[in-house]
Protein backbone atom coordinates (compact mmCIF):
# COMPACT_ATOMS: atom_id res chain seq x y z
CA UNK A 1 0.00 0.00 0.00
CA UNK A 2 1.03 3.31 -1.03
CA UNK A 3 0.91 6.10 1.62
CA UNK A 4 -0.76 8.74 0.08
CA UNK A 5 -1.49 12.20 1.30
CA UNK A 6 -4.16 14.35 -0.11
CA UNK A 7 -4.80 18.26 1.03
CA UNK A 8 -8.09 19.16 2.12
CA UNK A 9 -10.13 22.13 4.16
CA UNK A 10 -11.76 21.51 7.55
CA UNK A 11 -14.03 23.73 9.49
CA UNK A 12 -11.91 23.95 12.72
CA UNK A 13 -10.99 26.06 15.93
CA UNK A 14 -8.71 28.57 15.07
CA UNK A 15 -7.14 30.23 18.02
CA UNK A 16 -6.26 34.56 17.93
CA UNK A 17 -2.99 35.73 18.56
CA UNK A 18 -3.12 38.75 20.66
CA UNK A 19 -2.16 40.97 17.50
CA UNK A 20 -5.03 39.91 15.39
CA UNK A 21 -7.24 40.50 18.96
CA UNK A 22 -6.26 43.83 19.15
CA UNK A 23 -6.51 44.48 15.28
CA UNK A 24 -10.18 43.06 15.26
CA UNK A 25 -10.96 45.11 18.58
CA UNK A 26 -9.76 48.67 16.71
CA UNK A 27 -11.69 47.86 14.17
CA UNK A 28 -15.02 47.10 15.93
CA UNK A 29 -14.36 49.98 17.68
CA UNK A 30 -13.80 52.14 14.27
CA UNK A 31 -17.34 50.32 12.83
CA UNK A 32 -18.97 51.63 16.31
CA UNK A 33 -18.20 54.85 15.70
CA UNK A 34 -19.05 55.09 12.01
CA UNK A 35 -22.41 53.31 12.75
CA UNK A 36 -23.32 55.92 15.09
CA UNK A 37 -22.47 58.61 12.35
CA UNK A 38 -24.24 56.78 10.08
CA UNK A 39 -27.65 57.19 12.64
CA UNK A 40 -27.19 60.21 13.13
CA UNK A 41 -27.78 60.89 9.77
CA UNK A 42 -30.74 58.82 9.05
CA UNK A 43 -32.35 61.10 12.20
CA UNK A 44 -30.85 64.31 10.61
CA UNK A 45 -32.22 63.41 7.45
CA UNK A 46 -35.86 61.92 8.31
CA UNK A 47 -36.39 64.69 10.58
CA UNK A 48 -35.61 67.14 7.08
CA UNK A 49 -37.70 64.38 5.22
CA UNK A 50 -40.30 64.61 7.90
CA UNK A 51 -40.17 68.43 8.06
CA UNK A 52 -40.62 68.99 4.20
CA UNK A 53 -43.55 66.16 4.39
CA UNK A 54 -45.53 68.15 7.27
CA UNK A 55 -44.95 71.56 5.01
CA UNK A 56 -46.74 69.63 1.98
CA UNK A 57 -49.25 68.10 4.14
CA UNK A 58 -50.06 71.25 5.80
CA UNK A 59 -50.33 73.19 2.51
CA UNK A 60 -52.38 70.55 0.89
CA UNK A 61 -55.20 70.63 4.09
CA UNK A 62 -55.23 74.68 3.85
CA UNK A 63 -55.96 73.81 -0.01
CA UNK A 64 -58.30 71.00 0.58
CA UNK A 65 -60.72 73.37 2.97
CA UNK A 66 -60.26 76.11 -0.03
CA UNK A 67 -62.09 73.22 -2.34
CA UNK A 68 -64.13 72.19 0.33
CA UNK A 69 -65.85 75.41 1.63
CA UNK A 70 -65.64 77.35 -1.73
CA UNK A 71 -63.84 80.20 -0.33
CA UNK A 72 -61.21 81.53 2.44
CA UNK A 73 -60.82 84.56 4.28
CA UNK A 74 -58.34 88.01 2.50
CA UNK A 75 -57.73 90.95 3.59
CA UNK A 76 -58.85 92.88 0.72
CA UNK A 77 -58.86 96.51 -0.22
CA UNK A 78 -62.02 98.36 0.29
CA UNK A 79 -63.41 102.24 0.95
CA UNK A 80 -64.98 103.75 3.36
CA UNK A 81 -67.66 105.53 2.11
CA UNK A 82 -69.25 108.63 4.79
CA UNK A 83 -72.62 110.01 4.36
CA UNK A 84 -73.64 107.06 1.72
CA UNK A 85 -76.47 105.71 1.20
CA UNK A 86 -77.48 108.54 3.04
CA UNK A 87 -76.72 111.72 5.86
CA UNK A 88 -75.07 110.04 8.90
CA UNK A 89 -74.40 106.38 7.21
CA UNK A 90 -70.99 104.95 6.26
CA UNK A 91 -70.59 101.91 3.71
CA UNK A 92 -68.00 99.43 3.08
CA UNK A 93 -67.31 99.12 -0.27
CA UNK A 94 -64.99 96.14 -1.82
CA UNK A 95 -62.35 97.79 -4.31
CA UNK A 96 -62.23 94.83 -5.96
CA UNK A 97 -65.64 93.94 -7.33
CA UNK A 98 -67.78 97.06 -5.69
CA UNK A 99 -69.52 95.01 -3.46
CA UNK A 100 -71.07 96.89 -0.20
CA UNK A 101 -69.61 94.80 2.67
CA UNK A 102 -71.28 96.75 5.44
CA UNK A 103 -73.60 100.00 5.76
CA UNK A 104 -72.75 101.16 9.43
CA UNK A 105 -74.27 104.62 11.45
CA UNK A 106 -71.30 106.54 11.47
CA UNK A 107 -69.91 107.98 14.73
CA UNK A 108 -70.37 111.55 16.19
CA UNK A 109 -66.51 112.10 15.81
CA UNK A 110 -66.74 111.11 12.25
CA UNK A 111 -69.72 113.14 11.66
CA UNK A 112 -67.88 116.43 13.09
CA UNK A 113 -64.45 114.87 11.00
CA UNK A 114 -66.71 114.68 7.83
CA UNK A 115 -68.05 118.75 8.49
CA UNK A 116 -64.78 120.03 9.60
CA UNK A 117 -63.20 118.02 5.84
CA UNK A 118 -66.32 119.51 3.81
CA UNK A 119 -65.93 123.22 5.17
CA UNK A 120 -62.22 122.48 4.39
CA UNK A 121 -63.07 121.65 0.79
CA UNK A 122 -65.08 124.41 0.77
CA UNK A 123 -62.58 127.18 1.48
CA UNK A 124 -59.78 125.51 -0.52
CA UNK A 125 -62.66 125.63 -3.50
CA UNK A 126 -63.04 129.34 -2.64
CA UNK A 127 -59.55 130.13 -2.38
CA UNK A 128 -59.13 128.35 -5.76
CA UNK A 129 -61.78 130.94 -7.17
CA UNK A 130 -59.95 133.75 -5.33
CA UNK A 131 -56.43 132.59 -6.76
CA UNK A 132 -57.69 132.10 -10.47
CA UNK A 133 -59.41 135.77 -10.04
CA UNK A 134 -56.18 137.34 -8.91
CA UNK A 135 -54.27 135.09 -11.98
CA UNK A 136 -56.64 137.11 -14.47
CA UNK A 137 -56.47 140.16 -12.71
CA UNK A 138 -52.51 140.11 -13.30
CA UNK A 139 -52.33 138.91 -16.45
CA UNK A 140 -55.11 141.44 -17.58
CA UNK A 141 -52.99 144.51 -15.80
CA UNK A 142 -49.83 142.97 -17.27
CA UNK A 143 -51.57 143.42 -20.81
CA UNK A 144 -52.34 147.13 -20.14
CA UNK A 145 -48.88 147.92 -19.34
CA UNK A 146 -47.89 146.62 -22.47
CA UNK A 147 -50.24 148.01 -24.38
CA UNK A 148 -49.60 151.39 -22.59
CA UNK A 149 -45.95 150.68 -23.58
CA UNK A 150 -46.09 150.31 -27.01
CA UNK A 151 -48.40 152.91 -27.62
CA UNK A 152 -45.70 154.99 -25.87
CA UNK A 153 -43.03 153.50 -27.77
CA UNK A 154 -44.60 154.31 -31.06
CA UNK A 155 -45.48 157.97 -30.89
CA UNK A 156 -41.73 158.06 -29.76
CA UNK A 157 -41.13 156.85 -32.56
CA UNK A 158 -43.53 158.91 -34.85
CA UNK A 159 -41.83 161.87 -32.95
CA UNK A 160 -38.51 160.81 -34.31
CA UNK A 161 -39.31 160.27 -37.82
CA UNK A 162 -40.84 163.45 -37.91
């Protein structure tokens, strides 16, 4: 019989040296640390996934009660209206399609505002006339004078040729 010897693998204990301990241990220690950066991240990054998703979420319920109810609340531009319909009444007029929001009494301090503003407009109306009077008054005069001046200046000059 021939003594043979053939190479094969076995599954068997395989004890560490104390370099390969300490090289293994380093490393676990290196994966430890990275796999705590690595969590961090996922909570960085679902907390800006789960921010942007409670943004969308909150736009599309403010949207959702628009289509539900038909309408939502603006502030929109409107005028205040004194002494319309009538003496002592205020409306609320909408600039935007000229709809009367409100007719209201109006107060005793906006009554008095309202006379002391149309006895304003009053005298600056009168002081208007006054001014354009004045205006026509000067111009007029200044036309005399130059009539008066070159009436003057030509029978100084008839003098001369004569």
């Amino acid at each position: 019989m021939n003594n043979r010897i053939i190479e094969s693998k076995r599954n068997l204990k395989y004890e560490f040296t104390n370099d390969e301990k300490l090289t293994m241990g380093m490393e676990m220690a290196n994966l430890d640390r990275e796999i705590k950066l690595l969590q961090e991240e996922k909570k960085s990054a679902n907390s800006n996934f789960q921010s942007r998703i409670d943004e969308k979420e909150s736009r599309r319920t403010r949207l959702s009660n628009c289509v539900a109810d038909g309408c939502e609340f603006r502030d929109i531009d409107c005028e205040v209206k004194y002494n319309s319909p009538k003496d002592g009444v205020k409306q609320v007029v909408r600039k935007d399609n000229n709809e009367v929001v409100e007719e209201i009494p109006m107060t005793a301090e906006e009554m008095q505002e309202e006379m002391e503003f149309q006895e304003t407009r009053k005298l600056e109306a009168e002081n208007k006339k006054e001014n354009k009077r004045k205006q026509k008054a000067e111009k007029a005069g200044k036309e005399k004078s130059q009539k008066r001046q070159a009436m003057a200046k030509k029978k100084q000059e008839q003098k001369e040729t004569k």
